[in-house]
N, C-alpha and C. Protein backbone atom coordinates (compact mmCIF):
# COMPACT_ATOMS: atom_id res chain seq x y z
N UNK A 1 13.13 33.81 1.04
CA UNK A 1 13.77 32.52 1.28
C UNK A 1 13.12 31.82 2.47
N UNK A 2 12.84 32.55 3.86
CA UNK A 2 12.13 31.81 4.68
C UNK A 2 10.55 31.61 4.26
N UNK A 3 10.37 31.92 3.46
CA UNK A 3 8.78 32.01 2.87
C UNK A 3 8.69 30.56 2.67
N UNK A 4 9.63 30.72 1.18
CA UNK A 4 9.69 29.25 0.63
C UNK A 4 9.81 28.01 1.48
N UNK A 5 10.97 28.85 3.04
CA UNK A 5 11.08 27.34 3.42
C UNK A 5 9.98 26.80 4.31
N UNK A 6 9.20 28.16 4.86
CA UNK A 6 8.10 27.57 5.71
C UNK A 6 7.01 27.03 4.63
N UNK A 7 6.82 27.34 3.77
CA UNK A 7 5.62 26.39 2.35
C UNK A 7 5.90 25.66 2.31
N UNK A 8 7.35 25.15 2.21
CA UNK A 8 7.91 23.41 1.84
C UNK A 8 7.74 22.97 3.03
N UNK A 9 7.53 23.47 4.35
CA UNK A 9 7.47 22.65 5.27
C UNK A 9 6.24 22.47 5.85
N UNK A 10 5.49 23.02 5.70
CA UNK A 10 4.00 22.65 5.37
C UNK A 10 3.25 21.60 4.30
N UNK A 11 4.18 22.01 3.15
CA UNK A 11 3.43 20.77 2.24
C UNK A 11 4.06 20.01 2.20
N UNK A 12 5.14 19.58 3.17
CA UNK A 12 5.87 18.27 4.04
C UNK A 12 4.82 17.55 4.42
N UNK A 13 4.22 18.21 5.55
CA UNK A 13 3.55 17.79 6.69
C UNK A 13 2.24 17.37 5.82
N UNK A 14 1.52 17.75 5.00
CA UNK A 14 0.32 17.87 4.67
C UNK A 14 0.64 16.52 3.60
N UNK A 15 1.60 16.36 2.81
CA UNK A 15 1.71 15.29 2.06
C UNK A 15 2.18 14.15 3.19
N UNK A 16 2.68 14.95 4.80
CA UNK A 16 3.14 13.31 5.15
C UNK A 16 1.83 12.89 5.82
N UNK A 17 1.12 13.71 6.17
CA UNK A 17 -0.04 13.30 6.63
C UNK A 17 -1.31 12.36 6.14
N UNK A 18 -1.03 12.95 4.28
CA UNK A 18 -2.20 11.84 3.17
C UNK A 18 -0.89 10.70 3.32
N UNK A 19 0.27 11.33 3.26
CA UNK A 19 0.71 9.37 2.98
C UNK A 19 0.02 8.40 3.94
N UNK A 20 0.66 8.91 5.23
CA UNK A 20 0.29 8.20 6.35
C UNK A 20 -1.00 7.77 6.12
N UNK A 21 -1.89 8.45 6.11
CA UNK A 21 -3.50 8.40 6.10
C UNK A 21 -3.50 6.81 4.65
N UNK A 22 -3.09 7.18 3.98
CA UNK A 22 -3.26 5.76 3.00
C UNK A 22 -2.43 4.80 3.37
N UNK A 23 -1.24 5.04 3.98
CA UNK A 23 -0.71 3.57 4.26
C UNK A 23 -1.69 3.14 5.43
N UNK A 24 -2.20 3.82 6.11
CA UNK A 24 -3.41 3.26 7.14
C UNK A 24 -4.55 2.46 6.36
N UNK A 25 -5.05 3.00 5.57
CA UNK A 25 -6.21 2.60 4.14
C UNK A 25 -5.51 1.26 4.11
N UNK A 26 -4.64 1.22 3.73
CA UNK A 26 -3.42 -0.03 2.98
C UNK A 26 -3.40 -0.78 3.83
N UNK A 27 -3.47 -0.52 4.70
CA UNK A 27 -3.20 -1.59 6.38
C UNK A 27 -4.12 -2.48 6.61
N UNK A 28 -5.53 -1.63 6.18
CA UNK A 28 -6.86 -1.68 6.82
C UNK A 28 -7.51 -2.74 5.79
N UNK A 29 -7.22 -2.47 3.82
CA UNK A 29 -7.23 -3.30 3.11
C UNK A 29 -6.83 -4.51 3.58
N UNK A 30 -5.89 -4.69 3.73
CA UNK A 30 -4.81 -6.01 4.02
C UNK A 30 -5.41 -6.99 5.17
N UNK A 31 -6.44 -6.00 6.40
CA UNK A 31 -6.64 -6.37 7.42
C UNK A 31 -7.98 -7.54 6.53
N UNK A 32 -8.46 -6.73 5.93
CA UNK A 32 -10.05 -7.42 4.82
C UNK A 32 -9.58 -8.17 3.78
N UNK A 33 -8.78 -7.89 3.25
CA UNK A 33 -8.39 -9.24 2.54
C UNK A 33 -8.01 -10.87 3.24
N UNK A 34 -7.59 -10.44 4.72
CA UNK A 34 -7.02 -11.71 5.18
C UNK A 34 -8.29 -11.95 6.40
N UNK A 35 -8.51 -13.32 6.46
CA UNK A 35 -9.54 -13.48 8.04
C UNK A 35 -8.43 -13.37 9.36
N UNK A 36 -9.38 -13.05 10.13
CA UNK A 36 -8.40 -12.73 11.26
C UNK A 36 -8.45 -11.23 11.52
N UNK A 37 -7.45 -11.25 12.60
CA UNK A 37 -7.45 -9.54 12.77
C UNK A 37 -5.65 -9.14 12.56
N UNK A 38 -5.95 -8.79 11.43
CA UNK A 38 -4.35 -8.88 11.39
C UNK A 38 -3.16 -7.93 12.21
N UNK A 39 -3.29 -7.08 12.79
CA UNK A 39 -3.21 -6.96 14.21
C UNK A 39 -2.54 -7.95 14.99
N UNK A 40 -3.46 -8.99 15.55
CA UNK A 40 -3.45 -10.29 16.04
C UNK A 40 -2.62 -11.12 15.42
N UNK A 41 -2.86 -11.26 14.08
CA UNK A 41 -1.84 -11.95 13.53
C UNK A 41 -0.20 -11.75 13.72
N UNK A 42 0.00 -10.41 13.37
CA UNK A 42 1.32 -9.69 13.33
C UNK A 42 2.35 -9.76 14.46
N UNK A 43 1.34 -8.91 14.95
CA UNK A 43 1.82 -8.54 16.57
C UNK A 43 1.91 -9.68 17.48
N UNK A 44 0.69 -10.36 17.55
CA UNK A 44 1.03 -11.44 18.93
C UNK A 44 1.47 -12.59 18.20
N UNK A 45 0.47 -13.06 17.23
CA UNK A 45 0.78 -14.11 16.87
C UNK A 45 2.36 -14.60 15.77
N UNK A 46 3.28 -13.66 15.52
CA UNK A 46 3.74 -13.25 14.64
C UNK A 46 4.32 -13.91 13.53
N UNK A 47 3.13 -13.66 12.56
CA UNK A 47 2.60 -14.31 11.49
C UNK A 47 3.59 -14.13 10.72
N UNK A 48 4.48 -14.78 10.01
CA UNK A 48 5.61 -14.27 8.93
C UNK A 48 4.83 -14.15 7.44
N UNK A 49 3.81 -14.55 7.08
CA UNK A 49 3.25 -14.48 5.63
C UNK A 49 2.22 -13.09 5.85
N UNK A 50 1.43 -12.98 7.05
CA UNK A 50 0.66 -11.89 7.34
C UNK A 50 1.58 -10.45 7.00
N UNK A 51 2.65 -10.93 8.00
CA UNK A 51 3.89 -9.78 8.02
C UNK A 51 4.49 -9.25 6.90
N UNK A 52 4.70 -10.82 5.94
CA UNK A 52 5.23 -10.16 4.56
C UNK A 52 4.23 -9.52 3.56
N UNK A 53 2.89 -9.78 3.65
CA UNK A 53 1.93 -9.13 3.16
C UNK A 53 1.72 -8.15 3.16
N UNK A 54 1.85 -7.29 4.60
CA UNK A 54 1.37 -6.14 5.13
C UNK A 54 2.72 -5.25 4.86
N UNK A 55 4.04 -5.74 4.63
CA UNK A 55 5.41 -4.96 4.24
C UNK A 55 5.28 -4.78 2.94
N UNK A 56 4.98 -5.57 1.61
CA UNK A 56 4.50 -5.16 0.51
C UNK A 56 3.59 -4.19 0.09
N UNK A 57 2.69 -4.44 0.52
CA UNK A 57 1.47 -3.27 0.97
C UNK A 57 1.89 -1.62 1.34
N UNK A 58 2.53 -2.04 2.40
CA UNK A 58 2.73 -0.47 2.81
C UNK A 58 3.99 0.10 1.88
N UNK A 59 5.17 -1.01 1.52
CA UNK A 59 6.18 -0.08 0.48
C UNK A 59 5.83 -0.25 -0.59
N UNK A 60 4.41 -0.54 -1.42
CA UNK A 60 3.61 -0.20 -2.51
C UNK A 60 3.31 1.07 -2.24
N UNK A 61 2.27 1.52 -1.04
CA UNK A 61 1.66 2.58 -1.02
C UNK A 61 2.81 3.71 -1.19
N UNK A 62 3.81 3.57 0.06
CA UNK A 62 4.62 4.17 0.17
C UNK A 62 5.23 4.90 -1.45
N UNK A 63 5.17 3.56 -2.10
CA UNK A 63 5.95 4.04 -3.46
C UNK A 63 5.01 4.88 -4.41
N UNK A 64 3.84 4.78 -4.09
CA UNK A 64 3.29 5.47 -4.84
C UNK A 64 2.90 7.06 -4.74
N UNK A 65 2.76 7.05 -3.30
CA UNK A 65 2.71 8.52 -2.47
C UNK A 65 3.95 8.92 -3.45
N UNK A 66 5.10 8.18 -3.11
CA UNK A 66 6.71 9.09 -3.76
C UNK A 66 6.59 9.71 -4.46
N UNK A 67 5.93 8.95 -6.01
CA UNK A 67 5.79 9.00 -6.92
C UNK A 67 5.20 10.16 -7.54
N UNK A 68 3.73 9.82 -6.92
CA UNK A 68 3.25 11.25 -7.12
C UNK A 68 3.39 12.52 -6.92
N UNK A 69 4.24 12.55 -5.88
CA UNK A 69 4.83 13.65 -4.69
C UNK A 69 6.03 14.34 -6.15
N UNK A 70 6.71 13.25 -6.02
CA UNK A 70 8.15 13.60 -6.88
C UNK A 70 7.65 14.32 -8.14
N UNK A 71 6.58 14.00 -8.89
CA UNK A 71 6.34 14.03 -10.26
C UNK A 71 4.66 15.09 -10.15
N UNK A 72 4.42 15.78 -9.23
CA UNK A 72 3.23 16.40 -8.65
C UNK A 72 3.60 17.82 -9.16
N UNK A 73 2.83 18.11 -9.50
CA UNK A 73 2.15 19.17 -10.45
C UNK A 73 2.80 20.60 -9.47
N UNK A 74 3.03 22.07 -10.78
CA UNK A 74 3.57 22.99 -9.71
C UNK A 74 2.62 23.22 -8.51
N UNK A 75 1.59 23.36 -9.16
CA UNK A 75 0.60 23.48 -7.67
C UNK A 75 0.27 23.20 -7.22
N UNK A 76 0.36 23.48 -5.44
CA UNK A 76 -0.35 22.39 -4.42
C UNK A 76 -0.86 21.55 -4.91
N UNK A 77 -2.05 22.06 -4.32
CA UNK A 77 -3.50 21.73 -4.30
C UNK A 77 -3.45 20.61 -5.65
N UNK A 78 -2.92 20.44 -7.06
CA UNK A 78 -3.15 19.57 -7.96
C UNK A 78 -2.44 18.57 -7.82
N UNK A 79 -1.21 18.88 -7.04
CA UNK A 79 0.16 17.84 -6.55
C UNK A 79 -0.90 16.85 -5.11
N UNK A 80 -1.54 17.78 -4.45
CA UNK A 80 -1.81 16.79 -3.60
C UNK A 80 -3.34 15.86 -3.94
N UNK A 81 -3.69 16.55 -5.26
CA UNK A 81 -5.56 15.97 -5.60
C UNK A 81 -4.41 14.47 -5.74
N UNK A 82 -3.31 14.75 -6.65
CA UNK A 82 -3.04 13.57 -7.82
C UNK A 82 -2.15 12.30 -6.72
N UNK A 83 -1.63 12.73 -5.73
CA UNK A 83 -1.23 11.74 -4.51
C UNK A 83 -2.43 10.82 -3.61
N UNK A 84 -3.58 11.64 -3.62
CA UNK A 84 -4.70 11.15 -3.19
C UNK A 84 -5.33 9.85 -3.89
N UNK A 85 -5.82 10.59 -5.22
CA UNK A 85 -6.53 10.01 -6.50
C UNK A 85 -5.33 8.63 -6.47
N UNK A 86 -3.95 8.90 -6.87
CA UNK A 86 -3.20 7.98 -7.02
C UNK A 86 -3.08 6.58 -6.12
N UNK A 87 -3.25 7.29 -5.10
CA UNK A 87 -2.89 6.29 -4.08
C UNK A 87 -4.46 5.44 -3.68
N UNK A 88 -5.48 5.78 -3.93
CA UNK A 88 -6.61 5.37 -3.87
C UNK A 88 -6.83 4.29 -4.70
N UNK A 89 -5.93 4.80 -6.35
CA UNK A 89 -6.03 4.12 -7.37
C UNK A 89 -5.35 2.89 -7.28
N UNK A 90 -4.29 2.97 -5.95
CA UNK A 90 -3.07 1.61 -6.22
C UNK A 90 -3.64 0.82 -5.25
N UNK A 91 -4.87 1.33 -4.17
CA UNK A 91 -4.96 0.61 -3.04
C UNK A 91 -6.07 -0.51 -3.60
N UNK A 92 -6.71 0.23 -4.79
CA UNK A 92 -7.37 -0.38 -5.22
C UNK A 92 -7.26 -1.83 -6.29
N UNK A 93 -5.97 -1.33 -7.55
CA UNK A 93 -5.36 -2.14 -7.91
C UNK A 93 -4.93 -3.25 -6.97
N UNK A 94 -4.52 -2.96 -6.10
CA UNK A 94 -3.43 -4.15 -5.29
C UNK A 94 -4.81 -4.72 -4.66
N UNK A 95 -5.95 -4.53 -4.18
CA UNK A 95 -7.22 -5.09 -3.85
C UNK A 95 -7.42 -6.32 -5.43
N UNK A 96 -7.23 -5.71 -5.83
CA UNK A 96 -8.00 -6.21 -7.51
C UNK A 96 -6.71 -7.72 -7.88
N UNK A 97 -5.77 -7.32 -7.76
CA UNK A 97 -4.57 -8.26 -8.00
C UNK A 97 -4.75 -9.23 -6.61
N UNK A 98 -5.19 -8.90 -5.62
CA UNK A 98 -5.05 -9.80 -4.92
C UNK A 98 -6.32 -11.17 -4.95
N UNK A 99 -7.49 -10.41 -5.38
CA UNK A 99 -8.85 -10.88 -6.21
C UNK A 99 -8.46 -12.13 -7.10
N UNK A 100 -7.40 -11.22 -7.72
CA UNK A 100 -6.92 -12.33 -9.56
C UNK A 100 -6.67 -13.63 -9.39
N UNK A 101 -5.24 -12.81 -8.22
CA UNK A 101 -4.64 -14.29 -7.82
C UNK A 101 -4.87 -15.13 -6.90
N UNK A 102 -6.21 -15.07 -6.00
CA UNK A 102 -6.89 -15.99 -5.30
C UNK A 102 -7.71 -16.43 -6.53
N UNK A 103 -8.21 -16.16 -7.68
CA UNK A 103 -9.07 -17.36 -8.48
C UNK A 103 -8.36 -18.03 -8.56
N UNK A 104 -6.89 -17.38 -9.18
CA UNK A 104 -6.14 -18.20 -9.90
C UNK A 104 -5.48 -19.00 -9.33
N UNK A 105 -5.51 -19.68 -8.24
CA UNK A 105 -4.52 -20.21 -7.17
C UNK A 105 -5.74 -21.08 -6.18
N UNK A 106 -5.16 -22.44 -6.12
CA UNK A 106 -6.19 -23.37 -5.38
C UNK A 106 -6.38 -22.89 -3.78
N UNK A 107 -7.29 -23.16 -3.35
CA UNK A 107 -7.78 -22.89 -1.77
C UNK A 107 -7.80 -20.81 -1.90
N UNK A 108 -8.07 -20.86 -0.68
CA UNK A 108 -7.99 -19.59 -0.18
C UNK A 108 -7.27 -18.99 -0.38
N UNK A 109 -6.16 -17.74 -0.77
CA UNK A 109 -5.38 -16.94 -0.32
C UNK A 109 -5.18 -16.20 0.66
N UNK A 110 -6.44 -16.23 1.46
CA UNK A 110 -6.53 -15.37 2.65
C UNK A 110 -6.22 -16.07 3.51
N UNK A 111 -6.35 -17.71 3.65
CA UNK A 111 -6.42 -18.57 4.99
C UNK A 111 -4.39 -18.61 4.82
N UNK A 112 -4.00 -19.05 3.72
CA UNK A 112 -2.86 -19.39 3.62
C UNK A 112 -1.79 -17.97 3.36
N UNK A 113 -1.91 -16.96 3.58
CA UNK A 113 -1.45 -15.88 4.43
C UNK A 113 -1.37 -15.96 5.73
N UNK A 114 -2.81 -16.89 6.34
CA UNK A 114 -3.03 -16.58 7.73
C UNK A 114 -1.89 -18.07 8.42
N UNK A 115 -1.97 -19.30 7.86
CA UNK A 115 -1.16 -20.25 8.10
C UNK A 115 -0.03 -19.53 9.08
N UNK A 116 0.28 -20.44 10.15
CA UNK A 116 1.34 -20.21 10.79
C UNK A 116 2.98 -20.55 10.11
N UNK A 117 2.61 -21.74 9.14
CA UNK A 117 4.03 -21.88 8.67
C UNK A 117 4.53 -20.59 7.17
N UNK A 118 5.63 -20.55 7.31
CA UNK A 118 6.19 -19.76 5.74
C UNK A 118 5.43 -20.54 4.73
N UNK A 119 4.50 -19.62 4.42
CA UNK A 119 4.02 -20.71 2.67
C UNK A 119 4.75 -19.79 1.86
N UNK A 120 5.19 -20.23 0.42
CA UNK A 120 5.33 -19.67 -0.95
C UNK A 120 4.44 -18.56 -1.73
N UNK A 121 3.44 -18.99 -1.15
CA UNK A 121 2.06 -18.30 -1.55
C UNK A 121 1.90 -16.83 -1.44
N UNK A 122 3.00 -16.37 -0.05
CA UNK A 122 3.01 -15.55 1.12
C UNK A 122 3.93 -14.65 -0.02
N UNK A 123 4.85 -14.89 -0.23
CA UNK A 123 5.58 -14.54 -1.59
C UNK A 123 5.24 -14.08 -2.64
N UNK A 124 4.77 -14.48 -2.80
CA UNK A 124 3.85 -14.52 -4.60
C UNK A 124 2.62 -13.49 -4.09
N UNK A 125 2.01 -13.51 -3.05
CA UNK A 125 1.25 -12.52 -3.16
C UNK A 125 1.22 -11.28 -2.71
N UNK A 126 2.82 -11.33 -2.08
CA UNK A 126 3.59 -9.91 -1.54
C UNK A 126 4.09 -9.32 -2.98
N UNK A 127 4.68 -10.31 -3.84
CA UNK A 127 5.07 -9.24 -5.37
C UNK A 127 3.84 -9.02 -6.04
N UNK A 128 2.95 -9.79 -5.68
CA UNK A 128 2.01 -8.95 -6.51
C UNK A 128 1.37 -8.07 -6.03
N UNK A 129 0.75 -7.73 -4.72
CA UNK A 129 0.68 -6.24 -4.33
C UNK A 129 1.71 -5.11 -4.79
N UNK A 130 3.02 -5.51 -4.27
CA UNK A 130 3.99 -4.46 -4.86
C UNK A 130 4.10 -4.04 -6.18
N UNK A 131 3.44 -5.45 -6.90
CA UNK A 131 3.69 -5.35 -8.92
C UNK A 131 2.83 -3.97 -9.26
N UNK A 132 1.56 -4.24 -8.77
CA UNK A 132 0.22 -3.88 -8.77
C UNK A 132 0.53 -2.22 -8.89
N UNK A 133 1.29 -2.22 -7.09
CA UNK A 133 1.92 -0.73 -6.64
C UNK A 133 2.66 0.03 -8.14
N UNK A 134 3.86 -0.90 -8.70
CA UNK A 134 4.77 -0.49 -9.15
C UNK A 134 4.25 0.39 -10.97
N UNK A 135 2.68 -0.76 -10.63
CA UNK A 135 2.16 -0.49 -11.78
C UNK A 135 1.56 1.22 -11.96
N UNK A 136 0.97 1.06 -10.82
CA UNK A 136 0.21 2.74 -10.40
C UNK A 136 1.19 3.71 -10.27
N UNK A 137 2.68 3.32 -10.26
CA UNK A 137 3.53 5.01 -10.28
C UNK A 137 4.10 4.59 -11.97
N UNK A 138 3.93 3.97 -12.81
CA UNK A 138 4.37 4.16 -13.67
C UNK A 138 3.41 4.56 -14.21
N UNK A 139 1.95 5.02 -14.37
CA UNK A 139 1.00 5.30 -14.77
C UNK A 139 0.86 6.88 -14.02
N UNK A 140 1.83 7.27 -13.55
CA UNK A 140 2.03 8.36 -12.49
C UNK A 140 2.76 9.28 -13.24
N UNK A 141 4.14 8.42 -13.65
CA UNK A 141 5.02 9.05 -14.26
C UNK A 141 4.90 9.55 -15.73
């Protein structure tokens, strides 16, 4: 019984560690999708469309780590390939959706994230990171 509980608490730590590690990835995306340092944006400047961007983002990733975690294979090692692979896969999707909907949408998407006022835009391209996300754990499940 303490066996089990020190293993589960290891592959706690080791799955909270890849989450973390990709919501950083996710951060870092978000930072390259938008001009600026979003950082700067957030923190000092505090950007409410930057902000809602970067909260979609991370409870995408977030959801997808879950996902895989919850629905991860009996063994380690295949539970944590498929949280990796997964989450690589959504950081990438939500890169790709964010691609779509700057053709599809006049001006920049990156400048009008960066805008100081609330745009709509800011919206629309926070559900679609998350869509993107929601898409990669159902492809999980």
């Amino acid at each position: 019984m303490l066996e089990d509980l020190l293993t589960g608490a290891w592959q706690s730590v080791v799955f909270g560690v890849v989450g973390v590690a990709l919501m950083a990835a996710g951060f870092v995306l978000v930072d390259v999708l938008t001009p600026g340092k979003l950082r700067e944006l957030i923190w000092v400047q505090r950007n409410a469309n930057a902000g809602l961007l970067l909260a979609a983002n991370q409870l995408g990733v977030a959801g997808i780590v879950f996902t895989a975690i919850v629905t991860s294979y009996d063994d380690f090692a295949k539970g944590l390939a498929s949280t990796v692979v997964f989450g690589l896969i959504g950081l990438a999707v939500m890169a790709l959706a964010f691609g779509v909907l700057d053709m599809l949408t006049p001006g920049k998407l990156g400048e009008v994230i960066c805008s100081d006022q609330p745009h709509p835009a800011a919206r629309v391209s926070a559900a679609t990171h998350f869509g993107a996300a929601l898409i990669v754990c159902a492809c999980i499940a």
